[in-house]
C-alpha atoms as a PDB file:
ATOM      1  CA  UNK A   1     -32.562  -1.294   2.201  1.00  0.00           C
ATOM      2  CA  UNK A   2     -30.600  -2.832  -0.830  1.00  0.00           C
ATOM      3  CA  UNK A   3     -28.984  -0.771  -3.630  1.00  0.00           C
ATOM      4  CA  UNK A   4     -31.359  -2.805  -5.687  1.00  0.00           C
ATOM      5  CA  UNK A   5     -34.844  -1.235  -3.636  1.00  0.00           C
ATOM      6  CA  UNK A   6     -33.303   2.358  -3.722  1.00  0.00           C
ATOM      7  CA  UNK A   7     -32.780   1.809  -7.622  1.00  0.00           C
ATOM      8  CA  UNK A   8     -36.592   0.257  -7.647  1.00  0.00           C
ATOM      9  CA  UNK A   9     -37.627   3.370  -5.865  1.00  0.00           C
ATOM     10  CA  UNK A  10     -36.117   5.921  -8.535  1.00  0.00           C
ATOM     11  CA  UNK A  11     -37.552   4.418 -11.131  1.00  0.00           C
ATOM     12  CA  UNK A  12     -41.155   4.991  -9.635  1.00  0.00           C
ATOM     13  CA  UNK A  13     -39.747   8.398  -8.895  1.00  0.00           C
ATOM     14  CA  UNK A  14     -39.046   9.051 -12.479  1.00  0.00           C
ATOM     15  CA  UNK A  15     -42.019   7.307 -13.787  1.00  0.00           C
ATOM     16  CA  UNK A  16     -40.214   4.987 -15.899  1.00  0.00           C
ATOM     17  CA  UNK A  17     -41.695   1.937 -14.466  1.00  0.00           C
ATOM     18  CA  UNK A  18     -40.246  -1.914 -13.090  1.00  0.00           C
ATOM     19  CA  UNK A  19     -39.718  -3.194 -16.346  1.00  0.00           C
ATOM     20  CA  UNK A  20     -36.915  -5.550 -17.254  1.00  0.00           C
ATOM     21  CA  UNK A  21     -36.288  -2.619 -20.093  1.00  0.00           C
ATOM     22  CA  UNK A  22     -36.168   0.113 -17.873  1.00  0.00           C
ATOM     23  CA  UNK A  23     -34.010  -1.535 -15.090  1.00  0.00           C
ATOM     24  CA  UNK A  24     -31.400  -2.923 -18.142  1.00  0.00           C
ATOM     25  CA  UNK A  25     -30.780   0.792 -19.513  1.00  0.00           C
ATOM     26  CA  UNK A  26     -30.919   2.525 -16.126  1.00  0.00           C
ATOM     27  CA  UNK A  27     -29.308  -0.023 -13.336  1.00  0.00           C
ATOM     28  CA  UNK A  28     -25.350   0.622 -14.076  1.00  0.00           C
ATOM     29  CA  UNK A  29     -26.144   4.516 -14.008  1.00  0.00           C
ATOM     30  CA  UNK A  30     -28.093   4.166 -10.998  1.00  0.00           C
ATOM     31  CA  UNK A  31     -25.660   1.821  -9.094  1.00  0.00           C
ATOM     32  CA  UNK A  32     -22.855   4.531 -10.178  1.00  0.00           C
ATOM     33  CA  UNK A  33     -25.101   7.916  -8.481  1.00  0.00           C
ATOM     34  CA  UNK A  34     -26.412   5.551  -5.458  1.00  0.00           C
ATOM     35  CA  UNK A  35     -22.577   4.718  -4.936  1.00  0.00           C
ATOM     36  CA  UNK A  36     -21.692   8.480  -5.166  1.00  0.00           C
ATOM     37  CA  UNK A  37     -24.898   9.342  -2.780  1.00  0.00           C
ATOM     38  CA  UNK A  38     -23.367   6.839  -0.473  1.00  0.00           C
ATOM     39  CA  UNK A  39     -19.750   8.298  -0.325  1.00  0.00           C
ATOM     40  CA  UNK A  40     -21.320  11.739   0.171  1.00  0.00           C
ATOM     41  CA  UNK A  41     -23.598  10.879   2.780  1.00  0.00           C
ATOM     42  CA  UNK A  42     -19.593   8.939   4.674  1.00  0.00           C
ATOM     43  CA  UNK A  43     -18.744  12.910   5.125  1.00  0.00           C
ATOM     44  CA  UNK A  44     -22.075  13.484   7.481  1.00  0.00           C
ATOM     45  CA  UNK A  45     -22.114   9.893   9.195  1.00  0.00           C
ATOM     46  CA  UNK A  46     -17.835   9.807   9.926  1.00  0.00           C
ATOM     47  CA  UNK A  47     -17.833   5.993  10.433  1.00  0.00           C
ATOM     48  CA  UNK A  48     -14.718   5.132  13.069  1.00  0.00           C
ATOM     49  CA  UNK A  49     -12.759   2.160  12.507  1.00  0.00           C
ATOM     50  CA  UNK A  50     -10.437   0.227  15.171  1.00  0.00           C
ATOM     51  CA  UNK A  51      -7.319  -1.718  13.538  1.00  0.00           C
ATOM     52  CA  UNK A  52      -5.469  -3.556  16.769  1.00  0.00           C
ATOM     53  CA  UNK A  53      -2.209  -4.842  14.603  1.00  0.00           C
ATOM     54  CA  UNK A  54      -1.068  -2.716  11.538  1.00  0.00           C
ATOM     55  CA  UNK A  55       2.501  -3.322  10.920  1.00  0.00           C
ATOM     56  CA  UNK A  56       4.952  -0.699  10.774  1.00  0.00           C
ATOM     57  CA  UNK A  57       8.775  -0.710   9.514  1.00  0.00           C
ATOM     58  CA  UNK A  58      11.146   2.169   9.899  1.00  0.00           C
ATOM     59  CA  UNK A  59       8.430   4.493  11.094  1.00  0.00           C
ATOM     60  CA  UNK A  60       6.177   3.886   8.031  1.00  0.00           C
ATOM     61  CA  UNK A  61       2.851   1.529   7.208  1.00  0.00           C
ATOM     62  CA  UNK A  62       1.020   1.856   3.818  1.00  0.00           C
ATOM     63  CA  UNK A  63      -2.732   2.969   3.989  1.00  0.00           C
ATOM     64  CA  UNK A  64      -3.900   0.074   1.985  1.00  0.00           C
ATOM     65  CA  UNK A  65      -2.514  -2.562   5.202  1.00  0.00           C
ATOM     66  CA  UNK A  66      -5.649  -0.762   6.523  1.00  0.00           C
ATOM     67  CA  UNK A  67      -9.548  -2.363   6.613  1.00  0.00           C
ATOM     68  CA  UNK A  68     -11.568   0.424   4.812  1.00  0.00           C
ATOM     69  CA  UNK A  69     -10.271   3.269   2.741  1.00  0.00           C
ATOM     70  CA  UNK A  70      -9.017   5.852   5.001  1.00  0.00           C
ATOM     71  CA  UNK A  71     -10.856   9.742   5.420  1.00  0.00           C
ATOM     72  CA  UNK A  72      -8.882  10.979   8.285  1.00  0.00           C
ATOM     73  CA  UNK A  73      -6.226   9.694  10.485  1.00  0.00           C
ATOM     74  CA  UNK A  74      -7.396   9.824  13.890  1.00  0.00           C
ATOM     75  CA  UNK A  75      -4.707   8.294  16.264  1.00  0.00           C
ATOM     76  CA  UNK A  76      -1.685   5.635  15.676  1.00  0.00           C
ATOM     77  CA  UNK A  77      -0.495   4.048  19.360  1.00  0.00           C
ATOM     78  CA  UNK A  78       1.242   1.725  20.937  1.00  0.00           C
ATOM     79  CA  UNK A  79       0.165   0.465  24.500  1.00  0.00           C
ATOM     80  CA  UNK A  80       2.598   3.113  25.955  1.00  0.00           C
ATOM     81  CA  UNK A  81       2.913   5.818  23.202  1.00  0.00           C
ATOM     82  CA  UNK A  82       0.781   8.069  20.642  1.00  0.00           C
ATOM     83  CA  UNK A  83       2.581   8.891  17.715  1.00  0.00           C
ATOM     84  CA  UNK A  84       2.119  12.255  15.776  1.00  0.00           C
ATOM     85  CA  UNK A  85       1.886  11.147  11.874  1.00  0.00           C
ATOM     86  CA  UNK A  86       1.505  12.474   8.535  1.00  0.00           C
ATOM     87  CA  UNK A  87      -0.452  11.193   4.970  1.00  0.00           C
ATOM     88  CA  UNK A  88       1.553  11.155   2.035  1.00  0.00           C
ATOM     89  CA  UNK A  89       0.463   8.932  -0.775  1.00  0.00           C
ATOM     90  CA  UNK A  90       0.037   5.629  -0.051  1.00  0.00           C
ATOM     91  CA  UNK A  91       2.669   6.119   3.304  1.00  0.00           C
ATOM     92  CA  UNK A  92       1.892   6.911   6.510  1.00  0.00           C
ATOM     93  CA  UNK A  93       4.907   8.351   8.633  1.00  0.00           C
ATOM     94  CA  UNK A  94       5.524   8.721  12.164  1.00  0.00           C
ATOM     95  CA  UNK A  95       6.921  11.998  12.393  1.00  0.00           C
ATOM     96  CA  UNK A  96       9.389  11.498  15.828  1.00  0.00           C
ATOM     97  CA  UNK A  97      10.235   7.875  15.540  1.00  0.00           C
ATOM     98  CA  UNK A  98      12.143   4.881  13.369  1.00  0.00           C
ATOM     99  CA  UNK A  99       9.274   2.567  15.181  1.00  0.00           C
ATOM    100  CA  UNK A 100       9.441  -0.947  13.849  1.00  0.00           C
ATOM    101  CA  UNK A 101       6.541  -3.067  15.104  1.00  0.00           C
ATOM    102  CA  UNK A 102       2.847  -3.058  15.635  1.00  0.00           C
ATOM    103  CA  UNK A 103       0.659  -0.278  16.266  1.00  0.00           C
ATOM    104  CA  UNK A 104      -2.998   0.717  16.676  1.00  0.00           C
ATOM    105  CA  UNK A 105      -4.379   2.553  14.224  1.00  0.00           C
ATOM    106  CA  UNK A 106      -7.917   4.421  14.627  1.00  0.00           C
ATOM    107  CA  UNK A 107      -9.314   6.277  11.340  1.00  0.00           C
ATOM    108  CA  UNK A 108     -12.257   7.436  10.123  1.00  0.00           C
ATOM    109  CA  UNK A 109     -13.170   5.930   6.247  1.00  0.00           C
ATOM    110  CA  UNK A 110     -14.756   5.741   3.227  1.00  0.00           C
ATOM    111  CA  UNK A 111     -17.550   2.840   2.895  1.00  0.00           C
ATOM    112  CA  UNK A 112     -16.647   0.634   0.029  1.00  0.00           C
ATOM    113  CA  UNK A 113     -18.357   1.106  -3.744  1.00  0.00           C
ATOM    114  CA  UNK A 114     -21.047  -1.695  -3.865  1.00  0.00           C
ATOM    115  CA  UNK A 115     -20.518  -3.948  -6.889  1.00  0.00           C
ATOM    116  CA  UNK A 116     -24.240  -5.277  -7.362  1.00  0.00           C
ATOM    117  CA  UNK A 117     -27.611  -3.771  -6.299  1.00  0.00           C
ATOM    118  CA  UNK A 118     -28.034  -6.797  -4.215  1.00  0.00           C
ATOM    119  CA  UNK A 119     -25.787  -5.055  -1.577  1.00  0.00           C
ATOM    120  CA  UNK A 120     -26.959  -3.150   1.553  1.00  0.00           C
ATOM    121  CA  UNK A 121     -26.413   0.085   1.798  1.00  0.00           C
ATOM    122  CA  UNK A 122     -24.030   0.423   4.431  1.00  0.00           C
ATOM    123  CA  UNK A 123     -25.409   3.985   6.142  1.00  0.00           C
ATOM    124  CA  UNK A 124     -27.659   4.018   9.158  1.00  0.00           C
ATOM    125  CA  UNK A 125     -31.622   3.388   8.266  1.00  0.00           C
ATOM    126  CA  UNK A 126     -32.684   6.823   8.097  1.00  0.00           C
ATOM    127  CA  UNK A 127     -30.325   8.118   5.491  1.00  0.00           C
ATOM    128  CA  UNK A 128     -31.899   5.770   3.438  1.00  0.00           C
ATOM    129  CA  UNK A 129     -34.122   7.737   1.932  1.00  0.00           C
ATOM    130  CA  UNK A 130     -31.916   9.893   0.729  1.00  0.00           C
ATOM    131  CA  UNK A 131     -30.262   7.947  -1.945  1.00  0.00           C
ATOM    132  CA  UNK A 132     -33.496   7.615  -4.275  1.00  0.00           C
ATOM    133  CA  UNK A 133     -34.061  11.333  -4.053  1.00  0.00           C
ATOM    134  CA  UNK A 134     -30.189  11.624  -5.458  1.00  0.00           C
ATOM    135  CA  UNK A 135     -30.411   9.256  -8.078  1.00  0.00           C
ATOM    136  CA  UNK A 136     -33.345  10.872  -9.515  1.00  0.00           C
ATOM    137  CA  UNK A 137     -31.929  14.585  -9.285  1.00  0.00           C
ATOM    138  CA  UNK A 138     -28.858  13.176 -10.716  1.00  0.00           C
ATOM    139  CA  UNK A 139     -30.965  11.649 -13.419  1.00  0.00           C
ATOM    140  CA  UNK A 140     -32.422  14.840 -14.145  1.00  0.00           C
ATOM    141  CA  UNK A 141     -29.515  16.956 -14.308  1.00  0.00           C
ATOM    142  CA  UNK A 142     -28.819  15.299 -17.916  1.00  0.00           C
ATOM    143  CA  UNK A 143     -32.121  16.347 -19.896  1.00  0.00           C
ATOM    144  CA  UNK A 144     -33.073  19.307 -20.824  1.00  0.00           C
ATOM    145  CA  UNK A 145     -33.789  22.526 -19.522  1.00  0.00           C
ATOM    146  CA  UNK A 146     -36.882  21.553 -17.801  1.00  0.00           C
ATOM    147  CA  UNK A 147     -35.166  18.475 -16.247  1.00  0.00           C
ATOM    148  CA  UNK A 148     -32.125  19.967 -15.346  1.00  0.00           C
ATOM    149  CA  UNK A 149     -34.378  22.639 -13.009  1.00  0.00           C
ATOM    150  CA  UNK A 150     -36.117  19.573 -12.042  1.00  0.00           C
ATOM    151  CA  UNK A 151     -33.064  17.955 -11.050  1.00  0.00           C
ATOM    152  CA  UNK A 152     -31.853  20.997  -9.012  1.00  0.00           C
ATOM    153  CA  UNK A 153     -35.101  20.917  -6.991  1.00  0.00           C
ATOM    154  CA  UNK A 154     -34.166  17.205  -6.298  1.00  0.00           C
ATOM    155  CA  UNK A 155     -30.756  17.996  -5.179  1.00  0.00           C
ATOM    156  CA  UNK A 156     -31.878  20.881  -3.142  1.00  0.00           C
ATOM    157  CA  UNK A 157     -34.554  18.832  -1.055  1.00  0.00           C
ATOM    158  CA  UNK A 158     -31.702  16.037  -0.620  1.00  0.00           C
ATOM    159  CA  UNK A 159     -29.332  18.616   0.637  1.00  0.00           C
ATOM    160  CA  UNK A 160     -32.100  20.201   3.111  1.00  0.00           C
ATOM    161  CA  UNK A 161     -32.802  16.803   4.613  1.00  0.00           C
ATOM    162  CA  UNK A 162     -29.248  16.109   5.031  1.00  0.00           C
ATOM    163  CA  UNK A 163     -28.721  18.568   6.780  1.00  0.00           C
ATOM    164  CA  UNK A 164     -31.827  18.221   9.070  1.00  0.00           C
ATOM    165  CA  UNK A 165     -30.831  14.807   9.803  1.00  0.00           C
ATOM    166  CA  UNK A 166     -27.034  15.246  10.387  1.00  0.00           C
ATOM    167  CA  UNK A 167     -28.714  18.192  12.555  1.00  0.00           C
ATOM    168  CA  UNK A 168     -31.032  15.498  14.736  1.00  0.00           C
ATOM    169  CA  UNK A 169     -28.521  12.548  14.609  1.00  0.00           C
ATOM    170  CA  UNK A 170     -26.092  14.325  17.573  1.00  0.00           C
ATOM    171  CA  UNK A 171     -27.370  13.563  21.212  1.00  0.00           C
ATOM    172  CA  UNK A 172     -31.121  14.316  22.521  1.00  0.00           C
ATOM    173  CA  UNK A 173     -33.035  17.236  22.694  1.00  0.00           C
ATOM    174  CA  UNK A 174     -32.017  17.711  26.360  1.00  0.00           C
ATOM    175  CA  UNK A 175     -28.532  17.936  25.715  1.00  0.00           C
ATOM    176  CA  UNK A 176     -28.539  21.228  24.460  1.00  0.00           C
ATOM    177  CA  UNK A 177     -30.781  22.813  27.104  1.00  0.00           C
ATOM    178  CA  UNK A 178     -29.232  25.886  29.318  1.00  0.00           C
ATOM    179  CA  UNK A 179     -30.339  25.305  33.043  1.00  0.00           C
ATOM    180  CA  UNK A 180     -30.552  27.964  35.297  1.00  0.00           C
ATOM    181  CA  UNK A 181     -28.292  26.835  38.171  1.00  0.00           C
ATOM    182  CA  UNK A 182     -29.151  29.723  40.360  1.00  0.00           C
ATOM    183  CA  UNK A 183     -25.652  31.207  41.211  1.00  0.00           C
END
């Protein structure tokens, strides 16, 4: 699904149609809450990212040298050592060494703010759904009274199915089954 078919999908949502009038005053706001939906929805999904060469001088490497926009610092290695390191600012250190060289770097992040609604949305299929459902009880939240309850109800069903799928999305229903063994 495109940012542009999640948009599309609000708008139905919030009666206000496909019209070239109501997609010119509403797109920009709607690209802006889709975007937030999307870097809410990073904290449930924790996408992993893999950088083999990041370049480090004097124990230190910037966080922008990396791919994606860094949530949490998993691990920073060499092929014979794991460092322990610490985020401050734009520098990452490596607390016990004056390491000058390459090193691994594995990280969870942020997906990147789409620019257009012609871009994918970069979170697995079924949170999908989710994003129209925010837009609109973000949408609401400005009127009035009336809307802004309206708006809360929104927000409240996308927080219930968030949390049933982030509840679904970890292994299969076996995994969690207590056997009898028979000691």
């Amino acid at each position: 699904m495109t940012f542009g078919n999640a948009i599309d999908m609000a708008l139905k949502m919030l009666g206000l149609g496909l019209t070239d009038y109501a997609h010119t005053q509403n797109d920009t706001l709607f690209l802006q809450y889709a975007n937030a939906c999307v870097l809410e929805l990073t904290k449930d999904v924790r996408p992993v990212a893999f950088d083999e060469v990041v370049s480090v001088t004097d124990g230190t490497f910037l966080v922008s040298s990396l791919t994606h926009p860094i949530y949490q610092l998993i691990r920073v290695s060499t092929d014979d050592r794991v460092y322990h390191t610490r985020v401050e600012g734009p520098l990452v250190y490596l607390c016990d060494s004056d390491y000058t060289g390459d090193v691994k770097v594995t990280y969870e992040y942020y997906y990147d703010a789409a620019a257009d609604k012609t871009a994918t949305i970069p979170l697995p299929e079924q949170y999908h759904q989710l994003v129209p459902l925010y837009i609109t009880g973000q949408f609401y939240l400005s009127g009035d009274r009336w809307q802004q309850r309206q708006g809360q109800m929104q927000l409240q069903l996308f927080q219930e199915l968030r949390r049933n799928l982030h509840k679904h999305q970890h292994g299969s229903t076996d995994s969690y089954k207590l056997k009898n063994r028979g000691w």
